[in-house]
C-alpha atoms as a PDB file:
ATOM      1  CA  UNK A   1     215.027 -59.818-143.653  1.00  0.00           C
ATOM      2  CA  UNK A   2     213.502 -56.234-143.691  1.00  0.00           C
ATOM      3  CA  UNK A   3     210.299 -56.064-145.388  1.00  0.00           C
ATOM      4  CA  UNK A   4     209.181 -52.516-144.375  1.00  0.00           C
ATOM      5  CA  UNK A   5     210.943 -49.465-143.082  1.00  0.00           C
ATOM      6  CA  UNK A   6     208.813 -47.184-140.868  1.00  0.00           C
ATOM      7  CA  UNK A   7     209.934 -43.543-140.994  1.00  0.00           C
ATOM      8  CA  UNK A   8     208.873 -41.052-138.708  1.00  0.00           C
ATOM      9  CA  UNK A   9     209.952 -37.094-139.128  1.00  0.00           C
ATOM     10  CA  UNK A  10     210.446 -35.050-136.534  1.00  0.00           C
ATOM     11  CA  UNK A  11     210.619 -31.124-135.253  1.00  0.00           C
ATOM     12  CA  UNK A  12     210.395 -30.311-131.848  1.00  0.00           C
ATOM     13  CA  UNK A  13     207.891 -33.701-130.986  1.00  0.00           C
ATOM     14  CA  UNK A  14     209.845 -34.413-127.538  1.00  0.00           C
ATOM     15  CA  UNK A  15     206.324 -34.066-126.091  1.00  0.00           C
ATOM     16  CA  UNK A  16     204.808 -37.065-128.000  1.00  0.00           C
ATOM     17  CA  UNK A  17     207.428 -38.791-129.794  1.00  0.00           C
ATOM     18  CA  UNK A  18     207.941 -41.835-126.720  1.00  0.00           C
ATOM     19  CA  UNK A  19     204.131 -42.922-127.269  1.00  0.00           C
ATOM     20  CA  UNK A  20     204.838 -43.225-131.129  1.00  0.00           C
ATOM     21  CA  UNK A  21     207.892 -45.267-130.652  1.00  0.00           C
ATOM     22  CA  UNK A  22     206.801 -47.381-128.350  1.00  0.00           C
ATOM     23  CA  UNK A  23     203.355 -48.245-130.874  1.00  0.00           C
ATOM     24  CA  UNK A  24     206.027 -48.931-133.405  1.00  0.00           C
ATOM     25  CA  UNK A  25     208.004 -51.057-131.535  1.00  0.00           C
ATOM     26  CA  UNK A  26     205.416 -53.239-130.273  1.00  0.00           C
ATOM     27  CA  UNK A  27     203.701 -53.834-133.869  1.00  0.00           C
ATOM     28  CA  UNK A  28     203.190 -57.758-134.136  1.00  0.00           C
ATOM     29  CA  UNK A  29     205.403 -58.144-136.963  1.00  0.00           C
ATOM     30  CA  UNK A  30     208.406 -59.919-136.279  1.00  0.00           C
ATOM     31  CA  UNK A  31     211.035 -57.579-135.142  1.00  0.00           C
ATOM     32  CA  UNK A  32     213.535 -58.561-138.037  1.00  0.00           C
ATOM     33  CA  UNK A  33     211.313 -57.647-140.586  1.00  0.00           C
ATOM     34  CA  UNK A  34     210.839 -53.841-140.247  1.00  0.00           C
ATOM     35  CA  UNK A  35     213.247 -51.157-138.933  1.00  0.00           C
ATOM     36  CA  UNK A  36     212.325 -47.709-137.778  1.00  0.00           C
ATOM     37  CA  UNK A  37     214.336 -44.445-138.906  1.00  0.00           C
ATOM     38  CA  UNK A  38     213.182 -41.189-137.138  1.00  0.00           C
ATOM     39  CA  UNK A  39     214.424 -37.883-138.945  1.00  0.00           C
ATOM     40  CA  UNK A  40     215.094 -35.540-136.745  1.00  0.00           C
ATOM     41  CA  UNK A  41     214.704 -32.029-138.456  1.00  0.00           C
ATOM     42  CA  UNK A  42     216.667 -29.867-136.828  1.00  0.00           C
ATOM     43  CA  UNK A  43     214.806 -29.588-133.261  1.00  0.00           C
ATOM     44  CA  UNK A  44     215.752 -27.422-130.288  1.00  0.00           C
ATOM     45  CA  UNK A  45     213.710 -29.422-128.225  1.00  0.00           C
ATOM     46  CA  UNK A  46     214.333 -33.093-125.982  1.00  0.00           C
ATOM     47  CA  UNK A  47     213.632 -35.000-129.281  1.00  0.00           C
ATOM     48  CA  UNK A  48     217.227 -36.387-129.671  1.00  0.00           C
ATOM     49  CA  UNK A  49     216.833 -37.206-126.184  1.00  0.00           C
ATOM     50  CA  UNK A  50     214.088 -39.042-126.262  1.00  0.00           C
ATOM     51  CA  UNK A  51     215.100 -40.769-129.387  1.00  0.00           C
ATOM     52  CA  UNK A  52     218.175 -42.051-128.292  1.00  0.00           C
ATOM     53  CA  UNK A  53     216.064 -44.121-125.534  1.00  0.00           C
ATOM     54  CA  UNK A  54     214.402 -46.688-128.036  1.00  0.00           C
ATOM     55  CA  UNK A  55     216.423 -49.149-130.048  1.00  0.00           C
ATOM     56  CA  UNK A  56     215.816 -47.006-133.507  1.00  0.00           C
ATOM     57  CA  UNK A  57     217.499 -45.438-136.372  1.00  0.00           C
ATOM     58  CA  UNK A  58     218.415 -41.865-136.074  1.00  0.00           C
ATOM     59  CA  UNK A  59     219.328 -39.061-138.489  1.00  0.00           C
ATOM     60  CA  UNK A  60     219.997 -36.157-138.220  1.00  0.00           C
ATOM     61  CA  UNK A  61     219.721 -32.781-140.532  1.00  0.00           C
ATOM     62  CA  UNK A  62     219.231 -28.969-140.412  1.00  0.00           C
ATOM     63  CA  UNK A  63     216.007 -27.566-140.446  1.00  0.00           C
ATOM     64  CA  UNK A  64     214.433 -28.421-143.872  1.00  0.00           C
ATOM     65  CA  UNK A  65     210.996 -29.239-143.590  1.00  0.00           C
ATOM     66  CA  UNK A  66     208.966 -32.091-143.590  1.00  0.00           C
ATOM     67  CA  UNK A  67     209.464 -33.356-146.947  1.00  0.00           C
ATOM     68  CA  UNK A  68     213.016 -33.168-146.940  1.00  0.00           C
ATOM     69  CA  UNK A  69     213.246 -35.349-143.508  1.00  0.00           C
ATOM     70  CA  UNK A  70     210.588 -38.231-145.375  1.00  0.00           C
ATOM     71  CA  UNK A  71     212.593 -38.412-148.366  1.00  0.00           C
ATOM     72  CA  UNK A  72     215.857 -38.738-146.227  1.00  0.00           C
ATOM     73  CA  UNK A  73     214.322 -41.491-143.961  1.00  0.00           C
ATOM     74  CA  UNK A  74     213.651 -43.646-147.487  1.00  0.00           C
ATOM     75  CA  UNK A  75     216.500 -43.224-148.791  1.00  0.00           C
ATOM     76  CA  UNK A  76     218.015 -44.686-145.968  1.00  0.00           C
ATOM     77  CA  UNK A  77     215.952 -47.568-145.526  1.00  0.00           C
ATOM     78  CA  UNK A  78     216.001 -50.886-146.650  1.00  0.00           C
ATOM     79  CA  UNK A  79     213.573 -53.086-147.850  1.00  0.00           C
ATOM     80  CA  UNK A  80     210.959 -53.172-150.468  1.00  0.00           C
ATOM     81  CA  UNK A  81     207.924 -50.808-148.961  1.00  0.00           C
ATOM     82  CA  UNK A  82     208.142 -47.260-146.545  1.00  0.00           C
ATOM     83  CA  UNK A  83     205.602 -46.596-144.167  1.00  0.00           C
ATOM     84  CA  UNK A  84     205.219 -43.186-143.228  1.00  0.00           C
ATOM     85  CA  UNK A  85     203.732 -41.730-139.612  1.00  0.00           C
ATOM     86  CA  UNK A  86     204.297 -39.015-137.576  1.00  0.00           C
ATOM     87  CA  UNK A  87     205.360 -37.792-134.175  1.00  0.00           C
ATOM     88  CA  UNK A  88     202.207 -36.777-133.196  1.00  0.00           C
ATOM     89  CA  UNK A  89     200.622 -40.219-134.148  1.00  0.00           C
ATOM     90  CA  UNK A  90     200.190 -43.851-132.193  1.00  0.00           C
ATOM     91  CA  UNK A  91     199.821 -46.734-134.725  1.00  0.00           C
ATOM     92  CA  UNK A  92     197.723 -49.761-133.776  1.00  0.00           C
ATOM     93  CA  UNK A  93     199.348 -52.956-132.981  1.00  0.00           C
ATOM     94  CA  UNK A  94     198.487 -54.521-136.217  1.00  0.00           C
ATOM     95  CA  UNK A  95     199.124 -51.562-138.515  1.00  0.00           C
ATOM     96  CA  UNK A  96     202.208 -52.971-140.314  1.00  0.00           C
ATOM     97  CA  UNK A  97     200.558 -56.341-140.959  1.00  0.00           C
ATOM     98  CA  UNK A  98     197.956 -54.914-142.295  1.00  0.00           C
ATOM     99  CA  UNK A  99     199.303 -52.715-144.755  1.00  0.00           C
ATOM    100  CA  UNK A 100     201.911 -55.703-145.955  1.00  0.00           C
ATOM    101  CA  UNK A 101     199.493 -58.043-146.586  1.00  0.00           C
ATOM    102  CA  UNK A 102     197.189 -55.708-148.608  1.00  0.00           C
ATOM    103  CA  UNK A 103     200.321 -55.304-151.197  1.00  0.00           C
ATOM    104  CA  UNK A 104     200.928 -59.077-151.629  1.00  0.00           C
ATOM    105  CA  UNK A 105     201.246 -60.050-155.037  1.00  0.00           C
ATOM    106  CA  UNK A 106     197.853 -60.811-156.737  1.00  0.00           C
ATOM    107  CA  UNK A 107     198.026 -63.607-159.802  1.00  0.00           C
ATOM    108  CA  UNK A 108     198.353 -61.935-162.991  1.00  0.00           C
ATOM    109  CA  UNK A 109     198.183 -58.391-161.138  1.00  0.00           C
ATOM    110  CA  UNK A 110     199.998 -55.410-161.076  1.00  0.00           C
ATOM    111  CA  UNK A 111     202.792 -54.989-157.985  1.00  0.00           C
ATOM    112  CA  UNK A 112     200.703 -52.581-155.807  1.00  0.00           C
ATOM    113  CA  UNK A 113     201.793 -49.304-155.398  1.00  0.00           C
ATOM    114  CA  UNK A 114     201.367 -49.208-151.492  1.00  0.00           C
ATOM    115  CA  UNK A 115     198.499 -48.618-149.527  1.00  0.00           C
ATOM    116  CA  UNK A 116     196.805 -46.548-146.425  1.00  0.00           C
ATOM    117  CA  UNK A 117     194.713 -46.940-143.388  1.00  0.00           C
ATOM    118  CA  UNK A 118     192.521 -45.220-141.088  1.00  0.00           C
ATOM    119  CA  UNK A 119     193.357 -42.486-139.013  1.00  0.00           C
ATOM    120  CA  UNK A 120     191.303 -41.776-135.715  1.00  0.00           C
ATOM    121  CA  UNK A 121     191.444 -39.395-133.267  1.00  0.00           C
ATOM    122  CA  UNK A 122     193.185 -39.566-129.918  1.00  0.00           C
ATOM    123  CA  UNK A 123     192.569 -37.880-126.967  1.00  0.00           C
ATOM    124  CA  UNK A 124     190.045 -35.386-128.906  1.00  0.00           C
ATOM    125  CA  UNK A 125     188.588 -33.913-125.377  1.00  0.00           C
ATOM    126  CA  UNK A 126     189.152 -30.209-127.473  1.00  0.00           C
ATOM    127  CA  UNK A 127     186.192 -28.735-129.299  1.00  0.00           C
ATOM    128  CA  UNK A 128     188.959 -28.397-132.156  1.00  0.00           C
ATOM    129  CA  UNK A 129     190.142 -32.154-132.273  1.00  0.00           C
ATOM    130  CA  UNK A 130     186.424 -33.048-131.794  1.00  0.00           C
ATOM    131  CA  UNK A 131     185.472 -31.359-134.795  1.00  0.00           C
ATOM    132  CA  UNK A 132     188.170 -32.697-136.751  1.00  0.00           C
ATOM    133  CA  UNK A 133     186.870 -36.088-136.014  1.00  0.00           C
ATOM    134  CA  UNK A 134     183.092 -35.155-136.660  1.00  0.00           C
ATOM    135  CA  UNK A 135     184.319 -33.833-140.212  1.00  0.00           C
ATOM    136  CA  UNK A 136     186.661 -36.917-141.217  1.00  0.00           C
ATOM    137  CA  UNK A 137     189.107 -34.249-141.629  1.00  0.00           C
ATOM    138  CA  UNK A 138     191.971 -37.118-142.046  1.00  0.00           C
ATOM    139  CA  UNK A 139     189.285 -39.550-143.578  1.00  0.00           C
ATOM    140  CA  UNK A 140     192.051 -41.467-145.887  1.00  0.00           C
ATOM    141  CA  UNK A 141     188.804 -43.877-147.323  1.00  0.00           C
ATOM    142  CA  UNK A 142     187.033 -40.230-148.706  1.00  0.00           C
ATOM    143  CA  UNK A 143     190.532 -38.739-149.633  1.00  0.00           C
ATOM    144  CA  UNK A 144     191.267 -41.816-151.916  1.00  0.00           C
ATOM    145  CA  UNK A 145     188.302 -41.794-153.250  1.00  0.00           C
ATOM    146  CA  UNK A 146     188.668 -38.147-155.005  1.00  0.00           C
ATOM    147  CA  UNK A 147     187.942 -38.222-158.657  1.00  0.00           C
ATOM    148  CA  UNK A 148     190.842 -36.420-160.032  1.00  0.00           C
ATOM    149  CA  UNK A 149     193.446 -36.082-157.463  1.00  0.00           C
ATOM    150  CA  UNK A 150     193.364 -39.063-154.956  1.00  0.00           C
ATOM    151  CA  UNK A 151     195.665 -39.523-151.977  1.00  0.00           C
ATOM    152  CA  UNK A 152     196.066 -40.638-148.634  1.00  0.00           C
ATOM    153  CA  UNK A 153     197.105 -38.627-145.351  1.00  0.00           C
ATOM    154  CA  UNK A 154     201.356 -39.248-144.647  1.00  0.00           C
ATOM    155  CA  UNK A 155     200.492 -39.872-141.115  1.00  0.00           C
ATOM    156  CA  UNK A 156     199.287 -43.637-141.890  1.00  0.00           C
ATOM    157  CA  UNK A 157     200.372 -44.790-145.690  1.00  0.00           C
ATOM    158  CA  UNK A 158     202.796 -46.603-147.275  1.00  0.00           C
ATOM    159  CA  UNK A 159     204.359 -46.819-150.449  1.00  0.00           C
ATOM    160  CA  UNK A 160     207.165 -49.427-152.887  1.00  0.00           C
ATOM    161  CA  UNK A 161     209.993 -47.663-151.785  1.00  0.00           C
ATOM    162  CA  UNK A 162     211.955 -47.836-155.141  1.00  0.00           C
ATOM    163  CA  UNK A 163     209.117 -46.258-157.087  1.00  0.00           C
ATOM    164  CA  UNK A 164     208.653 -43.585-154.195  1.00  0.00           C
ATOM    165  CA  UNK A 165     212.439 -42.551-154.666  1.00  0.00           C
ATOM    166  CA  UNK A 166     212.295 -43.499-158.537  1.00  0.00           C
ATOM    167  CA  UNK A 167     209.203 -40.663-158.968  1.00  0.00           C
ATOM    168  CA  UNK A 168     211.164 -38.285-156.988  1.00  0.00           C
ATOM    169  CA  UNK A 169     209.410 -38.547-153.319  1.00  0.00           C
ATOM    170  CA  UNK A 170     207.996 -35.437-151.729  1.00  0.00           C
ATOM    171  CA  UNK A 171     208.419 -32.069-153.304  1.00  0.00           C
ATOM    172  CA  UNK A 172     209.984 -30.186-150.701  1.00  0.00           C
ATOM    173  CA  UNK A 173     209.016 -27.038-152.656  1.00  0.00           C
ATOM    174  CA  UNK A 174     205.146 -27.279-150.768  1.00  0.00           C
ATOM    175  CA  UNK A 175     204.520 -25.872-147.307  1.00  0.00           C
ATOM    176  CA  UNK A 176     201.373 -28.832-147.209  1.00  0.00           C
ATOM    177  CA  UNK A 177     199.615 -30.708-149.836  1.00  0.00           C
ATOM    178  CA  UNK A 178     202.949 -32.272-150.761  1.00  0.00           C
ATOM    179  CA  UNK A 179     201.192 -35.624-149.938  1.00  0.00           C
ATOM    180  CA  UNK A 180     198.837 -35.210-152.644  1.00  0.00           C
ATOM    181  CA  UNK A 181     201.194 -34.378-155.294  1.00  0.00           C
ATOM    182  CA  UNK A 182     203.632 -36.744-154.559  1.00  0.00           C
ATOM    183  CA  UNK A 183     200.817 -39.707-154.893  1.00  0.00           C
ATOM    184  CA  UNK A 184     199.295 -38.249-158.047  1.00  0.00           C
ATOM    185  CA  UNK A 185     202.638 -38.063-159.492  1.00  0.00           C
ATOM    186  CA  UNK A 186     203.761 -41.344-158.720  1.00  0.00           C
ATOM    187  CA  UNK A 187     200.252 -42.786-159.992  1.00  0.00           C
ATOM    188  CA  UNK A 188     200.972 -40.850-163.352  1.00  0.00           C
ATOM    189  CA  UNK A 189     204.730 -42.034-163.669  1.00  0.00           C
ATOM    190  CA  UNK A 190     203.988 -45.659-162.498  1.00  0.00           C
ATOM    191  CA  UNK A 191     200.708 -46.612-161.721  1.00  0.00           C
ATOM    192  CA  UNK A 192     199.495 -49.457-159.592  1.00  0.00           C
ATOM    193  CA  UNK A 193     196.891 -50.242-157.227  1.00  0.00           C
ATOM    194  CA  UNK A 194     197.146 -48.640-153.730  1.00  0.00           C
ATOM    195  CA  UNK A 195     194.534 -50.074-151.247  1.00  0.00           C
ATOM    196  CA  UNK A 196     192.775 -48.418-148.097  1.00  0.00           C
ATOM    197  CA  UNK A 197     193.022 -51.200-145.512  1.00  0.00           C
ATOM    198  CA  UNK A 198     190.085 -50.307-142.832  1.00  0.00           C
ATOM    199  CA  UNK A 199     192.231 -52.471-140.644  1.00  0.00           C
ATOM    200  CA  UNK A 200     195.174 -50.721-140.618  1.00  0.00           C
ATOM    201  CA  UNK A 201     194.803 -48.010-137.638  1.00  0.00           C
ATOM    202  CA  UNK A 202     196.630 -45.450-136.938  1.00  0.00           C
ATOM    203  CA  UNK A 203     195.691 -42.664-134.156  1.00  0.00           C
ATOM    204  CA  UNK A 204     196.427 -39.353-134.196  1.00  0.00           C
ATOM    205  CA  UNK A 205     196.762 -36.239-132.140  1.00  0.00           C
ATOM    206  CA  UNK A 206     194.969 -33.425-133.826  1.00  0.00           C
ATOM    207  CA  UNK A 207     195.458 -29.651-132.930  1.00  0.00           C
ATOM    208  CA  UNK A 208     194.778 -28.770-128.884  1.00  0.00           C
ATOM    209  CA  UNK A 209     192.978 -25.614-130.047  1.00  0.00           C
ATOM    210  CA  UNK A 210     191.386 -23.251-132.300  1.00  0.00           C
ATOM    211  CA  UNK A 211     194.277 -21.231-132.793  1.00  0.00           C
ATOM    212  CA  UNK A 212     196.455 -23.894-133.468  1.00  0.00           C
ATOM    213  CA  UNK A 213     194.026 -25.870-135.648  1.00  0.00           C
ATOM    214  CA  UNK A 214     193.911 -22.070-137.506  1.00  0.00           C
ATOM    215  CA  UNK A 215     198.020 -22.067-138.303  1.00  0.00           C
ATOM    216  CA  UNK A 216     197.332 -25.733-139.547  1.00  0.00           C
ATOM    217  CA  UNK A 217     194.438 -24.595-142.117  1.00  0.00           C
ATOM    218  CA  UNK A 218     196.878 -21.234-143.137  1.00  0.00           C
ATOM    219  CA  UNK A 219     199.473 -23.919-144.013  1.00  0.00           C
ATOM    220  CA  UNK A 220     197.205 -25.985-146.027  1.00  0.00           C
ATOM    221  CA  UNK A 221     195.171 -23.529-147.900  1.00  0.00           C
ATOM    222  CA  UNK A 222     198.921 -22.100-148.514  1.00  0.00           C
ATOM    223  CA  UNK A 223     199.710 -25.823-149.825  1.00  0.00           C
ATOM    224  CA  UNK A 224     196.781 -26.217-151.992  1.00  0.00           C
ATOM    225  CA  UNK A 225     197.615 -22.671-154.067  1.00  0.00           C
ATOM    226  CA  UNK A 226     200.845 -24.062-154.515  1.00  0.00           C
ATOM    227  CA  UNK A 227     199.342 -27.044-155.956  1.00  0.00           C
ATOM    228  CA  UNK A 228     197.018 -25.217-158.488  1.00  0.00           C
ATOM    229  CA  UNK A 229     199.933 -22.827-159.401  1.00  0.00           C
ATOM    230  CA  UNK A 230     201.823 -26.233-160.150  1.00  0.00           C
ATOM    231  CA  UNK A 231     199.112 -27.453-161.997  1.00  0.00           C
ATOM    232  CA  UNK A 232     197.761 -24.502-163.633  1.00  0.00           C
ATOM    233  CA  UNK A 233     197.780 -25.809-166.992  1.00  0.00           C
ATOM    234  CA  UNK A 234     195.185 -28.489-165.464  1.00  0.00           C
ATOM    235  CA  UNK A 235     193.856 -26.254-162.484  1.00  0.00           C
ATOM    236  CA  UNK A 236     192.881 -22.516-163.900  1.00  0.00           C
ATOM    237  CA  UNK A 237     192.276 -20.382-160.779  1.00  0.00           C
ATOM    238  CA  UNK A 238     190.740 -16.520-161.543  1.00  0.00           C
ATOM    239  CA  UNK A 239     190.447 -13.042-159.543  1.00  0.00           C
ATOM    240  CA  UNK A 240     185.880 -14.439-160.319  1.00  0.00           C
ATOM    241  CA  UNK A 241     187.082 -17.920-159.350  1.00  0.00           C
ATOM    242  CA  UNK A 242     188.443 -16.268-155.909  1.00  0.00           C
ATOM    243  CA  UNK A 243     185.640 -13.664-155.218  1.00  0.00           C
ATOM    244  CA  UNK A 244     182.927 -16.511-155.506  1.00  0.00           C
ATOM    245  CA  UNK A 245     185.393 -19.097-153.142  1.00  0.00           C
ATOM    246  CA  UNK A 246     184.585 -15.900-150.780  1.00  0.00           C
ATOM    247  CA  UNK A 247     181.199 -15.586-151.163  1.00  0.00           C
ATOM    248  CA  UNK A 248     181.277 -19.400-149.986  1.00  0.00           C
ATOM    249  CA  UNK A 249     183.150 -18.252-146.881  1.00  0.00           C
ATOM    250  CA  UNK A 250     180.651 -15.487-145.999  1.00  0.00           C
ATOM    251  CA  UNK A 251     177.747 -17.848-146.463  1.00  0.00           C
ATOM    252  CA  UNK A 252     179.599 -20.281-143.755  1.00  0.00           C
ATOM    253  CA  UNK A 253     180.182 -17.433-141.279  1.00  0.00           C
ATOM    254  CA  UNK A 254     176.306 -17.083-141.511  1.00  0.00           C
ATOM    255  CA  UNK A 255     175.416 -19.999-140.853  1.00  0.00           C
ATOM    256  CA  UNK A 256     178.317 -20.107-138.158  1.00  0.00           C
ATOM    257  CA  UNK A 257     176.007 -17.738-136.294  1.00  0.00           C
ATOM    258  CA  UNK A 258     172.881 -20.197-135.795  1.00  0.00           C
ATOM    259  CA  UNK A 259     172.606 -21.353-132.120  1.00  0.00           C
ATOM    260  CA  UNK A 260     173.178 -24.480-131.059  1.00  0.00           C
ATOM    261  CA  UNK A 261     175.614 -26.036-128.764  1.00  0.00           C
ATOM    262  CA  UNK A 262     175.416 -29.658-130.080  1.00  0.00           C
ATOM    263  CA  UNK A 263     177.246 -31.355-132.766  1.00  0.00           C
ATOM    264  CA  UNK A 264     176.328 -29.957-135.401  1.00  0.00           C
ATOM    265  CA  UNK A 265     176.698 -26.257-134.162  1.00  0.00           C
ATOM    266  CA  UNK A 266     180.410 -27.576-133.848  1.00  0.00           C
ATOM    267  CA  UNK A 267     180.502 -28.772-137.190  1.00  0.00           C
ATOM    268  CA  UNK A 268     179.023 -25.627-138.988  1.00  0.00           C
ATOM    269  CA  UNK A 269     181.280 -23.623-136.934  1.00  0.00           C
ATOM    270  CA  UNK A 270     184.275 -25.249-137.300  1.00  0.00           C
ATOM    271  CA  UNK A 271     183.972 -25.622-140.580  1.00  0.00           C
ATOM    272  CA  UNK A 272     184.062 -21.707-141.347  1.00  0.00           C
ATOM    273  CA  UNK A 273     187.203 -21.553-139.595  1.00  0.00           C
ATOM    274  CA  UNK A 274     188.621 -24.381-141.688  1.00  0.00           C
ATOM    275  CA  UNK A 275     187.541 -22.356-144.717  1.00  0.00           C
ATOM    276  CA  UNK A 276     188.226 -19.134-143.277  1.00  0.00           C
ATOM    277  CA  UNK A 277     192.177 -20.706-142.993  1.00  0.00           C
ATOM    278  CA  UNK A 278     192.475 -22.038-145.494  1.00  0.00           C
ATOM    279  CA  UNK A 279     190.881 -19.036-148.139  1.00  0.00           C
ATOM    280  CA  UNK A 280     193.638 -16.976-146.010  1.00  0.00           C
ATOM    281  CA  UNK A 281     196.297 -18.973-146.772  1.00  0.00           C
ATOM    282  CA  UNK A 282     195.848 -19.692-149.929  1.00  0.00           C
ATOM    283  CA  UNK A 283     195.005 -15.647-151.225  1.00  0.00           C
ATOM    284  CA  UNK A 284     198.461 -15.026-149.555  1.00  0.00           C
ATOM    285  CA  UNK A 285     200.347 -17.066-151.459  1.00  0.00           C
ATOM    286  CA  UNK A 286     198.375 -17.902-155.004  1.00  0.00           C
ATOM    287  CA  UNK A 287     198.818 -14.381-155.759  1.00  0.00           C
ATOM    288  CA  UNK A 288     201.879 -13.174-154.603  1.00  0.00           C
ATOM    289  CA  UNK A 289     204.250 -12.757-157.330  1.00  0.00           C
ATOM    290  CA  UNK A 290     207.298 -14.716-156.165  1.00  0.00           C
ATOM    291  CA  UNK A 291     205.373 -17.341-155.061  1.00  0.00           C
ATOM    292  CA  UNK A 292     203.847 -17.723-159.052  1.00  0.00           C
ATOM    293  CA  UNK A 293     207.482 -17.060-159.980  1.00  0.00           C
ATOM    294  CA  UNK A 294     208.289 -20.492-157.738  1.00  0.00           C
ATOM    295  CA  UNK A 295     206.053 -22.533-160.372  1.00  0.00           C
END
């Protein structure tokens, strides 16, 4: 009986699709208990190819984002939970396990909402992925942890899948930070416990370089205005608001310029490019009137 579907989306992954499939497949969870559904999004790439050499669900759909390729892997599946990775990522053996027995029923408890695990970085030989890993940039334990708007990172969490399709799933509106509002939303509509299980590894591929790391911040700084202008009511942004998230940015471009060539010269200077990003992304698209029109 299937316990847990595992759904991976896809666009134009050929190049490291096979090593997340075969993680999958070898998890050491009886085979009959979780199935795997990749979404493939559309790709003009191999990644049909490469898909059609594992034993694995496929689907199929035009270009439509992220979002729209999660949602159509769970509605799909069967079984009570969804796990969610990506492409780019290579779960630990014992990643399933882990997450499934975290959401066991507890005596007298609340069913669980679902639950997340590490994410570490592989192959990080790039000053770009290294600093990602030096920051905890996809630290779920610290995301989860957020006072107001907790969440965990899509690339290693997991979720009931009724109530995840119940509360709507991902809004396919957001270019990023749909993970966050999805998990806020579905703690508001249903509540629950969701656990970080330590044990429960997942590693990922971060960005090769500094340019490509840079698109990545655009998107998310792009993501997070779309989140405030969805939550305005809750989340008042200004024109003083934005001048003094700038003043920030100018005082980590200073400090960018201090020598060093250790770690922390890495860490001071990639964090002004994270900021840089993301203060780019987000001023082109909080304030541009048919975005605001959008919300």
């Amino acid at each position: 009986m299937t316990r847990v579907a595992v759904v991976i989306p896809v666009y134009n992954g050929a190049a490291t699709l096979a090593d997340c499939l075969r993680a999958v497949l070898m998890q050491n969870l009886p085979r009959a208990e979780y199935e795997t559904i990749v979404v493939d999004d559309g790709s003009t790439d191999a990644t049909v190819s490469v898909v059609e050499g594992f034993p694995v669900r496929l689907l199929k759909q035009p270009h439509a984002g992220v979002s729209a390729a999660r949602n159509a892997g769970a509605q799909a599946a069967t079984g009570e939970w969804v796990a969610f990775t990506d492409a780019d990522c290579v779960p630990s053996r014992g990643w399933l396990r882990a997450l499934l027995a975290a959401v066991q029923p507890q005596d007298g408890a609340r069913p669980a909402l679902g639950a997340a695990g590490r994410v570490l970085g592989y192959e990080s030989h790039s000053a770009a992925a290294r600093f990602v890993d030096l920051s905890g940039g996809l630290d779920a334990e610290r995301h989860l942890a957020h006072p107001r708007f907790p969440f965990a990172p899509s690339g290693n969490a997991m979720y009931h899948r009724q109530t995840f399709i119940d509360g709507g799933g991902f809004d396919r509106r957001y270019t990023s930070y749909e993970t966050c509002e999805m998990h806020n939303r579905l703690l508001r509509l249903h509540g629950g416990a969701f656990y970080f299980v330590p044990t429960a590894v997942v590693l990922h591929r971060h960005r090769d370089g500094w340019g490509a790391y840079w698109r990545q911040q655009v998107g998310y700084g792009s993501g997070y205005a779309q989140f405030l202008l969805h939550h305005k009511d809750q989340l008042p942004w200004s024109v003083w608001r934005e001048i003094g998230a700038w003043g920030g940015v100018v005082g980590l471009g200073v400090r960018a310029c201090w020598p060093g060539r250790d770690d922390r010269a890495l860490v001071r200077r990639g964090t002004f490019v994270k900021q840089l990003a993301q203060r780019t992304g987000f001023v082109t698209t909080y304030w541009r009137r048919e975005e605001r029109a959008r919300w």
